[in-house]
C-alpha atoms as a PDB file:
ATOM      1  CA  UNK A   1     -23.578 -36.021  -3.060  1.00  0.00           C
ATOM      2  CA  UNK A   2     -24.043 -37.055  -6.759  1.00  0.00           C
ATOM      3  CA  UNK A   3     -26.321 -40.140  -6.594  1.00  0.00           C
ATOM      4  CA  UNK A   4     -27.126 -40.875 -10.317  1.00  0.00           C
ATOM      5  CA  UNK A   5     -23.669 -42.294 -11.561  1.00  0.00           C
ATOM      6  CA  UNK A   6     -23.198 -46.353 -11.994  1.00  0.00           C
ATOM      7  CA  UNK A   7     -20.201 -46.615 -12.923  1.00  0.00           C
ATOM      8  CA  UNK A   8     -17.759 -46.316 -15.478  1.00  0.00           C
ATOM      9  CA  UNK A   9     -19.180 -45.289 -19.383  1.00  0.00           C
ATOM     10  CA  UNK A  10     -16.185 -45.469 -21.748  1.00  0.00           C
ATOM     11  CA  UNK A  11     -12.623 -45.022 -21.593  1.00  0.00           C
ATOM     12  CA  UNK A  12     -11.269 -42.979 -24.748  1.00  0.00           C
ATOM     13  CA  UNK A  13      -7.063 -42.874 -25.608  1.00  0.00           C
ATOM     14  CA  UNK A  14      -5.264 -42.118 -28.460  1.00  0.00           C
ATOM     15  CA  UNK A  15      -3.293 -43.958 -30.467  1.00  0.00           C
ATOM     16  CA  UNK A  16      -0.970 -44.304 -33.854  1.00  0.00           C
ATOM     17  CA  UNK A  17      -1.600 -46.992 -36.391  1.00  0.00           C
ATOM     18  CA  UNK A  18      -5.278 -47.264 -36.743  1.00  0.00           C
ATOM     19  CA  UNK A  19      -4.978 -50.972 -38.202  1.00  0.00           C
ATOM     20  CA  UNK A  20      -2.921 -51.764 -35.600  1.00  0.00           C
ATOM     21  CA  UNK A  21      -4.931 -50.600 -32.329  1.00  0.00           C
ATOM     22  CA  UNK A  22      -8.429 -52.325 -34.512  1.00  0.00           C
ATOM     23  CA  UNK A  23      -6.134 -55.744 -34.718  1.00  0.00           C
ATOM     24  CA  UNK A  24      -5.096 -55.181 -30.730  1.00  0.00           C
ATOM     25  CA  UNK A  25      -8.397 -55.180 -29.576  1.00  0.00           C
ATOM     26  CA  UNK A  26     -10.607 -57.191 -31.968  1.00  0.00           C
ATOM     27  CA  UNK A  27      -7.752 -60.065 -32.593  1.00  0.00           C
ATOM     28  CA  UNK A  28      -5.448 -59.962 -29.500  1.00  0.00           C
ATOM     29  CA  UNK A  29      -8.385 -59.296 -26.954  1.00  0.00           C
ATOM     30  CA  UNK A  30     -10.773 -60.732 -28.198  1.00  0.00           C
ATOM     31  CA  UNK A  31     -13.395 -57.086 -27.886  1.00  0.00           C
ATOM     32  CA  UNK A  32     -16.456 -56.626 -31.023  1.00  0.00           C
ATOM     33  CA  UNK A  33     -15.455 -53.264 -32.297  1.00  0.00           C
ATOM     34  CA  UNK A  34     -18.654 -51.699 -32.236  1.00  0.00           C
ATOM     35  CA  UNK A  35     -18.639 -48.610 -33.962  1.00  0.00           C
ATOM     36  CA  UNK A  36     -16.324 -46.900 -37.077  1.00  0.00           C
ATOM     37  CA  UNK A  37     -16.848 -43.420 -37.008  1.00  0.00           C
ATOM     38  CA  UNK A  38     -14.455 -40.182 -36.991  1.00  0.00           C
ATOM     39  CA  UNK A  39     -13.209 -38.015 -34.278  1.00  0.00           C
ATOM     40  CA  UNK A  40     -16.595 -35.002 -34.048  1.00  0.00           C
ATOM     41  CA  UNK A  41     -13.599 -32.431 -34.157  1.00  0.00           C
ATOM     42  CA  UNK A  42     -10.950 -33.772 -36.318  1.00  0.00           C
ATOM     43  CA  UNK A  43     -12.920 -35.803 -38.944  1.00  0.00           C
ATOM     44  CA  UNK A  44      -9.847 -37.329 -41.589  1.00  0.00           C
ATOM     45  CA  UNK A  45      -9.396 -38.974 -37.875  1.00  0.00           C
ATOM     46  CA  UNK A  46     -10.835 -42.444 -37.087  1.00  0.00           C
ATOM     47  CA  UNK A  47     -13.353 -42.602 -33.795  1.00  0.00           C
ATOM     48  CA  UNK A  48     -12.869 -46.924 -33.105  1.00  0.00           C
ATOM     49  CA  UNK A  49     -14.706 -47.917 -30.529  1.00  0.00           C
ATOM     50  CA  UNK A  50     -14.675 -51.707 -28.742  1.00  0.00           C
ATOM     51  CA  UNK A  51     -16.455 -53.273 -25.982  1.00  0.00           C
ATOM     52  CA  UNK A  52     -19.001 -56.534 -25.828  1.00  0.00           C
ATOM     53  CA  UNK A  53     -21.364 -57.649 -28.189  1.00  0.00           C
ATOM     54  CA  UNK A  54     -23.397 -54.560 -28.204  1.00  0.00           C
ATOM     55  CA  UNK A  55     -20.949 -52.146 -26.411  1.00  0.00           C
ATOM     56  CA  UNK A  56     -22.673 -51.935 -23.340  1.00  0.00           C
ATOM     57  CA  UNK A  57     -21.612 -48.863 -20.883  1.00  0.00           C
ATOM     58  CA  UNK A  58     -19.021 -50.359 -18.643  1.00  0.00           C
ATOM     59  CA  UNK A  59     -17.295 -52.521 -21.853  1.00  0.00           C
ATOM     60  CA  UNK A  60     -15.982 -49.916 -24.255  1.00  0.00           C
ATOM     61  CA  UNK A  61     -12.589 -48.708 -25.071  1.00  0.00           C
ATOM     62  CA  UNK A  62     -12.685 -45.853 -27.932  1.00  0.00           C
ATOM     63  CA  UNK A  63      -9.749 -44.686 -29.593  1.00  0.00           C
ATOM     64  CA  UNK A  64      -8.195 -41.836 -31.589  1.00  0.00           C
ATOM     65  CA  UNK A  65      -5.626 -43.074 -34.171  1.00  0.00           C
ATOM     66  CA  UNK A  66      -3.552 -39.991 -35.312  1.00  0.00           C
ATOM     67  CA  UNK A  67      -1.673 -41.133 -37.787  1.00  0.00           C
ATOM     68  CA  UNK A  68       2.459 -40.540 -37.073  1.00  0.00           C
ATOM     69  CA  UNK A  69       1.044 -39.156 -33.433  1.00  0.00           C
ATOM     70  CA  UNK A  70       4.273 -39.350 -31.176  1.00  0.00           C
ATOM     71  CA  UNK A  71       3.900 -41.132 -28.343  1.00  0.00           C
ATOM     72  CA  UNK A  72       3.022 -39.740 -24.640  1.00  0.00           C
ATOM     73  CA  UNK A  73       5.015 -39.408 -22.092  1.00  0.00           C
ATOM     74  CA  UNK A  74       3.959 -41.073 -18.808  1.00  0.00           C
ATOM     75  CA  UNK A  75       3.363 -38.864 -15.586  1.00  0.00           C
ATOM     76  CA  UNK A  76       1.209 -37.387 -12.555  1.00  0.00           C
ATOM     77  CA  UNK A  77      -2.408 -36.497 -14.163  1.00  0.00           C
ATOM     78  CA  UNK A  78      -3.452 -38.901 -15.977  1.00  0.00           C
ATOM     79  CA  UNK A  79      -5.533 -42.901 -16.349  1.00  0.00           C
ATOM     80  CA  UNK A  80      -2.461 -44.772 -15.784  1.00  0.00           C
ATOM     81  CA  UNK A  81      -4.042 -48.333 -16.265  1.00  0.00           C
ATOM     82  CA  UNK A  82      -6.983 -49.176 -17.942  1.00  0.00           C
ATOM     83  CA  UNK A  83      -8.083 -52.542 -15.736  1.00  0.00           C
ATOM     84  CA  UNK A  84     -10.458 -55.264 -17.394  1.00  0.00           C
ATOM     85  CA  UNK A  85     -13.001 -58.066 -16.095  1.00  0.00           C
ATOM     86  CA  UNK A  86     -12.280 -61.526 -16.530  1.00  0.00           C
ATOM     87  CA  UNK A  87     -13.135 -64.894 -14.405  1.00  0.00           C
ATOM     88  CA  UNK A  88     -11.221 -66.471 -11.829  1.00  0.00           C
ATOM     89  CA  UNK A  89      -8.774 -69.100 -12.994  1.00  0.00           C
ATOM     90  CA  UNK A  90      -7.898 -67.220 -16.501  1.00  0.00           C
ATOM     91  CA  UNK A  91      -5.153 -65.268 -15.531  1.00  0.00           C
ATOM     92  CA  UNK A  92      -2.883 -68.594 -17.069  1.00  0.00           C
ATOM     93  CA  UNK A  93      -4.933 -68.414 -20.110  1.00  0.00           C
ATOM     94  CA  UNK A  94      -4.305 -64.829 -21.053  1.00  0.00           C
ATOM     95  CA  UNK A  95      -0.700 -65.051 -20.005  1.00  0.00           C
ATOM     96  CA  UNK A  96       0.547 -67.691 -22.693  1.00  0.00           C
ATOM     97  CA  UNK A  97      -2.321 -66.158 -25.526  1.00  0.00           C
ATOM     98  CA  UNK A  98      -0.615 -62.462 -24.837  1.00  0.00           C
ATOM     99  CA  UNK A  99       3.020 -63.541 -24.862  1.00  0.00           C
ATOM    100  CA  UNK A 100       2.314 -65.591 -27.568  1.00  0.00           C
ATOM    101  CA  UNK A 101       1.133 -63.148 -29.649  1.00  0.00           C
ATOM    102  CA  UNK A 102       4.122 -60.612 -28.811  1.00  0.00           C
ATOM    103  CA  UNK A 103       2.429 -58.228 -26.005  1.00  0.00           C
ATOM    104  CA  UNK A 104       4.980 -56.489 -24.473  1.00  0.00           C
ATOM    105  CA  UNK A 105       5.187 -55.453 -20.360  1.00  0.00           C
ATOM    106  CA  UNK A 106       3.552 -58.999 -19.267  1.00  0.00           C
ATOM    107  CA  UNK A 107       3.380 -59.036 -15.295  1.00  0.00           C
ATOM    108  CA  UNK A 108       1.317 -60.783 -12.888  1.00  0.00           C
ATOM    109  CA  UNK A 109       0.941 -58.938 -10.141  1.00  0.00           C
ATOM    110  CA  UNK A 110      -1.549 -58.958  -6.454  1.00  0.00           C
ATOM    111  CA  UNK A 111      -3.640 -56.041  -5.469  1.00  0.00           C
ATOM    112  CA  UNK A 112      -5.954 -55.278  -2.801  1.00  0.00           C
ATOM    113  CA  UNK A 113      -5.771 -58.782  -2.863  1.00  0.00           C
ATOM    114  CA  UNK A 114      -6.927 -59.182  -6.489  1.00  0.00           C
ATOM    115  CA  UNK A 115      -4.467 -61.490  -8.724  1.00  0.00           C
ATOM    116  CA  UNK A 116      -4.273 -59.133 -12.158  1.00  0.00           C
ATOM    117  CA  UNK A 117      -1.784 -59.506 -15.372  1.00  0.00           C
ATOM    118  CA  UNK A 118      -0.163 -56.210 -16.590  1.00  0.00           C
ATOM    119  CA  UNK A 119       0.592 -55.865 -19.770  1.00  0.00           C
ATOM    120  CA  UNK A 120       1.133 -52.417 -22.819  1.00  0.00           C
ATOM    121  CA  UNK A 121      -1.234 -52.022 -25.825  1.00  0.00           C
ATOM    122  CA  UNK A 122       0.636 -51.146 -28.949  1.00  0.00           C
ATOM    123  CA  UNK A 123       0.987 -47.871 -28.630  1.00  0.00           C
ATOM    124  CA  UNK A 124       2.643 -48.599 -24.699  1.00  0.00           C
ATOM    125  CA  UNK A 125      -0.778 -47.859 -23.176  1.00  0.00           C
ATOM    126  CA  UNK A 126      -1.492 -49.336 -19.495  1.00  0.00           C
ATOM    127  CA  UNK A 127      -3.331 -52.219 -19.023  1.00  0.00           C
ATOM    128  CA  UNK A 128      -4.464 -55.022 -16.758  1.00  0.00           C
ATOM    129  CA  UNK A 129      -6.550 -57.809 -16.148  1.00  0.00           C
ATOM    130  CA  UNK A 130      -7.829 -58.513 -13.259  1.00  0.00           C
ATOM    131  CA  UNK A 131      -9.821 -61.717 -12.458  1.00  0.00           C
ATOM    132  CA  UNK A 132     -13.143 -60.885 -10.624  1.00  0.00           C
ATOM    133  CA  UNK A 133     -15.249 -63.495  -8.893  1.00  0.00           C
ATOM    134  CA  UNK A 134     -19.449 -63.211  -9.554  1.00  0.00           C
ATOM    135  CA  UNK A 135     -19.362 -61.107 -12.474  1.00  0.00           C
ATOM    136  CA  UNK A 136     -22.284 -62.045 -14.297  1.00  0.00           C
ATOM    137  CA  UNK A 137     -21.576 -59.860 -17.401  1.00  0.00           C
ATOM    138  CA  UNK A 138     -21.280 -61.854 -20.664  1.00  0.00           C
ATOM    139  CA  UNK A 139     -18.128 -61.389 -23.178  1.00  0.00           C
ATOM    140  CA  UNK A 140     -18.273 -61.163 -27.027  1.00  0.00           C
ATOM    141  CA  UNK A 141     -17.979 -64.504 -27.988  1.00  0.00           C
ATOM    142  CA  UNK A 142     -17.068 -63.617 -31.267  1.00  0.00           C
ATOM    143  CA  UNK A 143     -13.544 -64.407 -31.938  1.00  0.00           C
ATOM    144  CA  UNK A 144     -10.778 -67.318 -30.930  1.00  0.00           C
ATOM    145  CA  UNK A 145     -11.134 -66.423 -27.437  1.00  0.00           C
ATOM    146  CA  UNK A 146     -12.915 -69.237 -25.133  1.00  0.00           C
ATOM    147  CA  UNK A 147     -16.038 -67.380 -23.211  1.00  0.00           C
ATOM    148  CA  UNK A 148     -15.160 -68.680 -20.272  1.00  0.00           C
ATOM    149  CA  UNK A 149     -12.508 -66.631 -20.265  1.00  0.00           C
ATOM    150  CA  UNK A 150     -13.619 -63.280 -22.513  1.00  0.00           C
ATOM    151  CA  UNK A 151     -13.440 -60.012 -21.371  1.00  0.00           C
ATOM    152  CA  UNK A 152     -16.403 -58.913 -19.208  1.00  0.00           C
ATOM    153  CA  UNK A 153     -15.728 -55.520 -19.286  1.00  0.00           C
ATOM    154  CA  UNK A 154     -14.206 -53.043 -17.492  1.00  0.00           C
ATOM    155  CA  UNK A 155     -13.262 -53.660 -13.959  1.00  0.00           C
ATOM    156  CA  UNK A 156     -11.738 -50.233 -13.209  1.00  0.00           C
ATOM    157  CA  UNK A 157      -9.171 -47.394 -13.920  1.00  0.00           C
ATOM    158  CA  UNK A 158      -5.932 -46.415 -12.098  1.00  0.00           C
ATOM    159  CA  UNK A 159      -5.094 -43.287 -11.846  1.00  0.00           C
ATOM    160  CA  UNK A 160      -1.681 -41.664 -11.568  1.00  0.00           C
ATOM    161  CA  UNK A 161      -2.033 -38.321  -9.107  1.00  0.00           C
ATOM    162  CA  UNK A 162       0.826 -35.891  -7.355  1.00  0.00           C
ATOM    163  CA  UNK A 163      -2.170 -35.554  -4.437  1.00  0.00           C
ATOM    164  CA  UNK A 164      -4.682 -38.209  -3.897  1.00  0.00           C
ATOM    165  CA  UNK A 165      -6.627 -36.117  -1.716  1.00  0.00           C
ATOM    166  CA  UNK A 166      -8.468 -33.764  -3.910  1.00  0.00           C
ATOM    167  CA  UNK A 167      -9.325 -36.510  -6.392  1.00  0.00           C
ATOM    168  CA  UNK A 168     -11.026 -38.704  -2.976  1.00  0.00           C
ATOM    169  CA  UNK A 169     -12.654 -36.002  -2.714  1.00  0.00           C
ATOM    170  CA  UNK A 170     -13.869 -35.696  -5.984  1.00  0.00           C
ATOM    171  CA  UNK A 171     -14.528 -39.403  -6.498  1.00  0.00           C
ATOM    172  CA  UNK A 172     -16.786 -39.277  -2.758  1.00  0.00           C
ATOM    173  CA  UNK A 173     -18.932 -36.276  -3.884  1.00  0.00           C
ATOM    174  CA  UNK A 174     -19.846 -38.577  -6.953  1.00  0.00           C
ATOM    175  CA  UNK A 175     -20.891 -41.514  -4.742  1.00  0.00           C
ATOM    176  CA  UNK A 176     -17.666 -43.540  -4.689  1.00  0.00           C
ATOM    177  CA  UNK A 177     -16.504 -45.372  -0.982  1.00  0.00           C
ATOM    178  CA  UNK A 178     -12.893 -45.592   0.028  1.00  0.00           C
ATOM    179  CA  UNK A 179     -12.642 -49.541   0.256  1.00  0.00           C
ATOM    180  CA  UNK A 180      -9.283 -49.960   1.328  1.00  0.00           C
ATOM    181  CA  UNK A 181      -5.699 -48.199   1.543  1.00  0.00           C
ATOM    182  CA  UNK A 182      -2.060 -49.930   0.957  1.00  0.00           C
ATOM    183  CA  UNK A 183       0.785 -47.501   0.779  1.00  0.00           C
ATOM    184  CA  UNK A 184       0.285 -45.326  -1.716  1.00  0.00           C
ATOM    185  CA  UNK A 185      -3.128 -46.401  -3.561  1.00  0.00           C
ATOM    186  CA  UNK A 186      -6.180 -45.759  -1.943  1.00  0.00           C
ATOM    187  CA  UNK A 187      -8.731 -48.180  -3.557  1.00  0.00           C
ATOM    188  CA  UNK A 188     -12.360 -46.204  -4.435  1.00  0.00           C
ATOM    189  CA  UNK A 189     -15.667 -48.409  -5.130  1.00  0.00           C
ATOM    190  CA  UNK A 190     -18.950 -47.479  -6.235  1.00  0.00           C
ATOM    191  CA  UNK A 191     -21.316 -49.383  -4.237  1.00  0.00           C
ATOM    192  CA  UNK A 192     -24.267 -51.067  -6.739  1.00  0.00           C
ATOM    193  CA  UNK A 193     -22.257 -49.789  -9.250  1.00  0.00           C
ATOM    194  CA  UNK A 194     -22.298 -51.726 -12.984  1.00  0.00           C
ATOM    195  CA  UNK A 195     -19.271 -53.986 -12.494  1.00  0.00           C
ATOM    196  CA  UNK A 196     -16.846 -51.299 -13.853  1.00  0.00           C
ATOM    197  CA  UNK A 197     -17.075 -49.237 -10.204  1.00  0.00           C
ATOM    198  CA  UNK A 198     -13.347 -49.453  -9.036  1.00  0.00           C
ATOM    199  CA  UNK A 199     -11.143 -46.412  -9.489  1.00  0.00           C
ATOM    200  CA  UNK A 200      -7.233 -46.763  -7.557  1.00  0.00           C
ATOM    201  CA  UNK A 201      -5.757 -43.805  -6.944  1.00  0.00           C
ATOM    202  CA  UNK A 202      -2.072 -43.866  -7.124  1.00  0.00           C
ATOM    203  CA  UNK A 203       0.174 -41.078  -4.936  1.00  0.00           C
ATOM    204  CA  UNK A 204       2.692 -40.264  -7.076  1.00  0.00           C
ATOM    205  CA  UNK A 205       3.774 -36.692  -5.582  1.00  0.00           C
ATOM    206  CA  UNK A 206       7.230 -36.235  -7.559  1.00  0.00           C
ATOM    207  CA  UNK A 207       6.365 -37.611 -10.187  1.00  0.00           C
ATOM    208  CA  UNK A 208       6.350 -34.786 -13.794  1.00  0.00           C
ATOM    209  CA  UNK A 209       2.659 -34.027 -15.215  1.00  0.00           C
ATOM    210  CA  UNK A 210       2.304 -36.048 -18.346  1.00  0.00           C
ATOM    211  CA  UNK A 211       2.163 -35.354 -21.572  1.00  0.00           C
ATOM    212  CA  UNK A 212       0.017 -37.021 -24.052  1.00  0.00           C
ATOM    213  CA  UNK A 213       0.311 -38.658 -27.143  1.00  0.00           C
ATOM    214  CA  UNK A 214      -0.337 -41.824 -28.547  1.00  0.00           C
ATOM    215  CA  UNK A 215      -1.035 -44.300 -25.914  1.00  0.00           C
ATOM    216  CA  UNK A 216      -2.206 -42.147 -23.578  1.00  0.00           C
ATOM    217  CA  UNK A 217      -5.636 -41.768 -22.525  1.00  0.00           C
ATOM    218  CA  UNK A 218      -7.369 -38.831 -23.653  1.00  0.00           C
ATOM    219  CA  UNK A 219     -10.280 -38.726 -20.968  1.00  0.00           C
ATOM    220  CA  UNK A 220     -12.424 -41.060 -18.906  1.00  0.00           C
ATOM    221  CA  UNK A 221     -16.215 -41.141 -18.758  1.00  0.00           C
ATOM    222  CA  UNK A 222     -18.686 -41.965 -16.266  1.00  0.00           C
ATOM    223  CA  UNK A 223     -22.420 -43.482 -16.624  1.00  0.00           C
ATOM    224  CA  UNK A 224     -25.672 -42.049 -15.932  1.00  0.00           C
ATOM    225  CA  UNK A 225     -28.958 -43.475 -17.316  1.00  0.00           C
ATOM    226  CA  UNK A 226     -30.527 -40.589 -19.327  1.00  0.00           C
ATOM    227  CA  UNK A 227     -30.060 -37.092 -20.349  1.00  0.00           C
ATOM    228  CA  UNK A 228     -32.275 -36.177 -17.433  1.00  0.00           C
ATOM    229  CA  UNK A 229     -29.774 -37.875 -14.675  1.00  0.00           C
ATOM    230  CA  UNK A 230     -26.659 -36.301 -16.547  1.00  0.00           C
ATOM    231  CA  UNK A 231     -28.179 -32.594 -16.155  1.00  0.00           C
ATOM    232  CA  UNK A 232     -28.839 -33.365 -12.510  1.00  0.00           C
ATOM    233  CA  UNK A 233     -25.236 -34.149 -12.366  1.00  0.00           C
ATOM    234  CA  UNK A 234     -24.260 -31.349 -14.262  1.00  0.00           C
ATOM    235  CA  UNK A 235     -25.581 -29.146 -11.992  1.00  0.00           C
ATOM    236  CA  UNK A 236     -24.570 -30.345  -8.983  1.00  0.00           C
ATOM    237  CA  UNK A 237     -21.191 -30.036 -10.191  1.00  0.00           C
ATOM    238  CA  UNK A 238     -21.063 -26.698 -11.459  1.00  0.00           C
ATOM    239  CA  UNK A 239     -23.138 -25.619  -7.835  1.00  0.00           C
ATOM    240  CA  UNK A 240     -19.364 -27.037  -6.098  1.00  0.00           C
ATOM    241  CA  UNK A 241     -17.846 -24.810  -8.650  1.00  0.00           C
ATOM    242  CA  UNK A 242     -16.676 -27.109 -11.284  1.00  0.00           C
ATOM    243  CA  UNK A 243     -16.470 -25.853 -14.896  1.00  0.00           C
ATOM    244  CA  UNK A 244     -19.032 -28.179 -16.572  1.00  0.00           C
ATOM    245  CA  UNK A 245     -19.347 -27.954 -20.616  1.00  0.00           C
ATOM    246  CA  UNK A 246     -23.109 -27.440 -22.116  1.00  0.00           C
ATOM    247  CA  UNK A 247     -24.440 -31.276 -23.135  1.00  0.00           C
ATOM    248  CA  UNK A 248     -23.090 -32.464 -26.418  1.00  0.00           C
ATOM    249  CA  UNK A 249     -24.552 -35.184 -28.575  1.00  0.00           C
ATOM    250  CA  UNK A 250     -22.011 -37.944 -29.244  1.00  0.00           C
ATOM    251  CA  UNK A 251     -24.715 -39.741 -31.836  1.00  0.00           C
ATOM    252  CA  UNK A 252     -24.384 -43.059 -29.459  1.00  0.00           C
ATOM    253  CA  UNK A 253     -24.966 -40.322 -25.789  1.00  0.00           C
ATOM    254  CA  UNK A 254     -25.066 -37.440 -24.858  1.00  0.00           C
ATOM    255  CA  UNK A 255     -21.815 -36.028 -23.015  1.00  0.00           C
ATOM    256  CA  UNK A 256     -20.418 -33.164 -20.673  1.00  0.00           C
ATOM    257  CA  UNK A 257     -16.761 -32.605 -19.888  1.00  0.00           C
ATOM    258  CA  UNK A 258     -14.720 -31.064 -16.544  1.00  0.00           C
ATOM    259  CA  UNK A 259     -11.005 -31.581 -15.795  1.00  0.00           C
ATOM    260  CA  UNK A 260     -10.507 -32.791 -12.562  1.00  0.00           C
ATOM    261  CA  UNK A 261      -7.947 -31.243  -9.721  1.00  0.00           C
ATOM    262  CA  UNK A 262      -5.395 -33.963 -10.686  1.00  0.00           C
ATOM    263  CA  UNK A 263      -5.100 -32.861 -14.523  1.00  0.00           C
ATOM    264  CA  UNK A 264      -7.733 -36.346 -15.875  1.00  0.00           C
ATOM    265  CA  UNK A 265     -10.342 -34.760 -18.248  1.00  0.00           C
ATOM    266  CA  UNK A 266     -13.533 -36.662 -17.051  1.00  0.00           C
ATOM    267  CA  UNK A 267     -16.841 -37.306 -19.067  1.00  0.00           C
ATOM    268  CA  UNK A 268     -20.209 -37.878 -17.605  1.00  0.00           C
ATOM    269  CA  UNK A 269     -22.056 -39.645 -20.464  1.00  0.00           C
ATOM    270  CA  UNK A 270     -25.697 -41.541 -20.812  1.00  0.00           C
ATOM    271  CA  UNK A 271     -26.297 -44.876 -21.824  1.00  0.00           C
ATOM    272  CA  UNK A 272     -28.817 -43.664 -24.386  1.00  0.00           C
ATOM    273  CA  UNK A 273     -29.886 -44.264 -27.237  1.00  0.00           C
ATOM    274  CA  UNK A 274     -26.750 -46.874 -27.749  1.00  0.00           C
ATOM    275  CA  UNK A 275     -25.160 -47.992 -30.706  1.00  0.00           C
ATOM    276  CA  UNK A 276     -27.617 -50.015 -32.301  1.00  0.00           C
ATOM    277  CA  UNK A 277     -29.697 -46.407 -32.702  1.00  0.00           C
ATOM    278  CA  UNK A 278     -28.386 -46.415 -36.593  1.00  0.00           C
ATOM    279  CA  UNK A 279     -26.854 -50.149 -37.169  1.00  0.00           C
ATOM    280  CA  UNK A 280     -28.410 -53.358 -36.540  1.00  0.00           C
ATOM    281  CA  UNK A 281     -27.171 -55.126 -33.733  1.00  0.00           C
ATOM    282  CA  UNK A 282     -25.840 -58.168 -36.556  1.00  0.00           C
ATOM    283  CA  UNK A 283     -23.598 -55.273 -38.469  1.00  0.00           C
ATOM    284  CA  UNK A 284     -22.118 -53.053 -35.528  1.00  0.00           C
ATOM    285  CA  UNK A 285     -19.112 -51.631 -36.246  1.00  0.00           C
ATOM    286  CA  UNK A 286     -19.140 -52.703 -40.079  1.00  0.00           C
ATOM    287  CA  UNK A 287     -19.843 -49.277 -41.734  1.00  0.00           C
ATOM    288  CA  UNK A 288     -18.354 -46.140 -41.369  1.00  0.00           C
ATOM    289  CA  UNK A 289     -20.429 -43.872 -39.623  1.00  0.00           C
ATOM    290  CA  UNK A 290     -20.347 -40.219 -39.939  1.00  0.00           C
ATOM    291  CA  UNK A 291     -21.653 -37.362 -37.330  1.00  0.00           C
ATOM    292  CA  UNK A 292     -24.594 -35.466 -39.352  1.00  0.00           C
ATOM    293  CA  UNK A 293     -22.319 -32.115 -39.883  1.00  0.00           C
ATOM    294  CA  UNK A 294     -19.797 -34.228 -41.598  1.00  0.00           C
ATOM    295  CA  UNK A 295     -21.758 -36.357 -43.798  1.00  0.00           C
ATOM    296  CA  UNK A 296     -21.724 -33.944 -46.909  1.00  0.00           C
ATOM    297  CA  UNK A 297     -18.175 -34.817 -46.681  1.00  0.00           C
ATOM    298  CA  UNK A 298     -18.086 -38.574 -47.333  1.00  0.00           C
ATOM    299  CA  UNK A 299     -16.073 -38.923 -50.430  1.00  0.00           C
ATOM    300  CA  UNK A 300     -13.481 -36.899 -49.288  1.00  0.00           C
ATOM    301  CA  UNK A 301     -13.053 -38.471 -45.940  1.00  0.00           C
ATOM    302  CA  UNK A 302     -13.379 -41.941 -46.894  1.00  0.00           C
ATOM    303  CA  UNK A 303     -10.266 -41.024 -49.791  1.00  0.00           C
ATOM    304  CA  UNK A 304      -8.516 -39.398 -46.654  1.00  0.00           C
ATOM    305  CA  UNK A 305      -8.764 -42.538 -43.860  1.00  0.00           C
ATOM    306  CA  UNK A 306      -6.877 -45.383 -44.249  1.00  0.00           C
ATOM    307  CA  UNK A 307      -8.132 -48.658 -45.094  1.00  0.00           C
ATOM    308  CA  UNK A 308      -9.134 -50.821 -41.898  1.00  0.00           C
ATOM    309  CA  UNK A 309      -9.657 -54.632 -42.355  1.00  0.00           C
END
């Protein structure tokens, strides 16, 4: 059994309107966007990534925005809510602030005996919070949003499976505990995990495979510490037969990719060097950053991307 994960790493989707998703997540939720870079493979392509003051593992959401990108179409084999961290009591708060501002899919909702709020991002992407007792991460405090009720982070995924069973088993061989069952979810937790350690399986066994666009999430990472834990892991999962990429540097970790038996692309990805490694922590997110093999190419991406307030 895998030993060396903590939890989740990132969650990474794609999305439209580039200006749009940034104003989502920096305005509407309240997140620091912590880095503005490009997509490694597609670089006229934003890489936005969002999370807590200095986008701790566990706290950030990346995105894609492809401009004109149609949007996905909801199914078996895929993250079907992303699920965020915030303090008992706040559920109220969020409700008014998100219908307020427009949010669209608001529902309060009880699970495995946690009180959560649904509600879509912009581009109709899955969401919830979910209010979590003793979480002692701290939110960005950064914007209109009070800290005692900021995001904390992630609290978990959910994902949407025809069979639940090969992904439990999965999820077990890297160290995650089946903590409870009702109906069709089976609710998986990573014990001593880093707060965002809960991943709900969802039975859906008619349900069509999706098919992604914007709004959907384009693949899921897991933590490990260092590069050394993460070729530990790698190993271990190509010994159970997996087909494991070679290690590639993201600039802010290292990463290595596998799709899963349900159809979900996971990542396995370190928590070093950060992303302070080539901004200060004052300025993160400010400047657009570009991946070494596309920095000869500057002027002509920055006249490709669109402007981003």
């Amino acid at each position: 059994m895998i030993t060396q994960i903590k939890g989740l790493h990132h969650v990474t989707s794609m999305a439209g309107n580039a200006q749009e998703n940034n104003d989502f997540f920096t305005q509407t939720l309240g997140l620091r966007r912590v880095k503005k870079t490009v997509n490694f493979d597609a670089p006229d392509v934003y890489h936005l990534y969002y999370g807590d003051e200095v986008g701790t593992p566990g706290s950030v959401m990346t995105y894609f925005p492809f401009p004109h990108m149609a949007p996905g179409k909801p199914g078996a084999g895929e993250v079907g809510d992303t699920e965020f961290a915030v303090a008992p009591g706040t559920i109220g708060y969020w409700e008014t602030r998100l219908a307020d501002q427009g949010v669209k899919g608001l529902g309060r909702e009880t699970v495995f005996g946690e009180t959560r709020l649904r509600f879509a991002g912009p581009d109709g992407d899955g969401f919830s919070l979910v209010e979590v007792a003793d979480d002692t991460r701290a939110p960005w405090t950064g914007t209109d949003v009070p800290e005692e009720a900021g995001i904390k982070g992630f609290h978990g995924a959910r994902f949407r499976v025809q069979d639940s069973a090969a992904s439990e088993e999965l999820l077990r061989f890297m160290g995650y505990e089946v903590a409870d069952r009702q109906g069709d979810m089976t609710r998986m937790v990573l014990p001593g995990g880093n707060g965002a350690d809960r991943i709900d399986l969802h039975q859906m066994p008619s349900a069509p495979m999706a098919r992604q666009g914007a709004g959907s999430v384009h693949h899921i990472a897991f933590a490990v510490e260092d590069r050394a834990a993460q070729l530990e892991v790698r190993k271990q999962l190509m010994d159970t037969g997996y087909q494991v990429t070679p290690v590639i540097d993201r600039d802010y970790f290292w990463a290595i990719y596998f799709r899963t038996p349900g159809g979900i692309l996971f990542e396995i990805a370190t928590n070093e060097p950060g992303f302070d490694r080539d901004e200060d922590t004052a300025n993160l997110g400010q400047a657009l950053k570009l991946p070494t093999q596309h920095a000869h190419l500057r002027d002509r991406i920055e006249a490709i991307l669109p402007p981003l307030n």
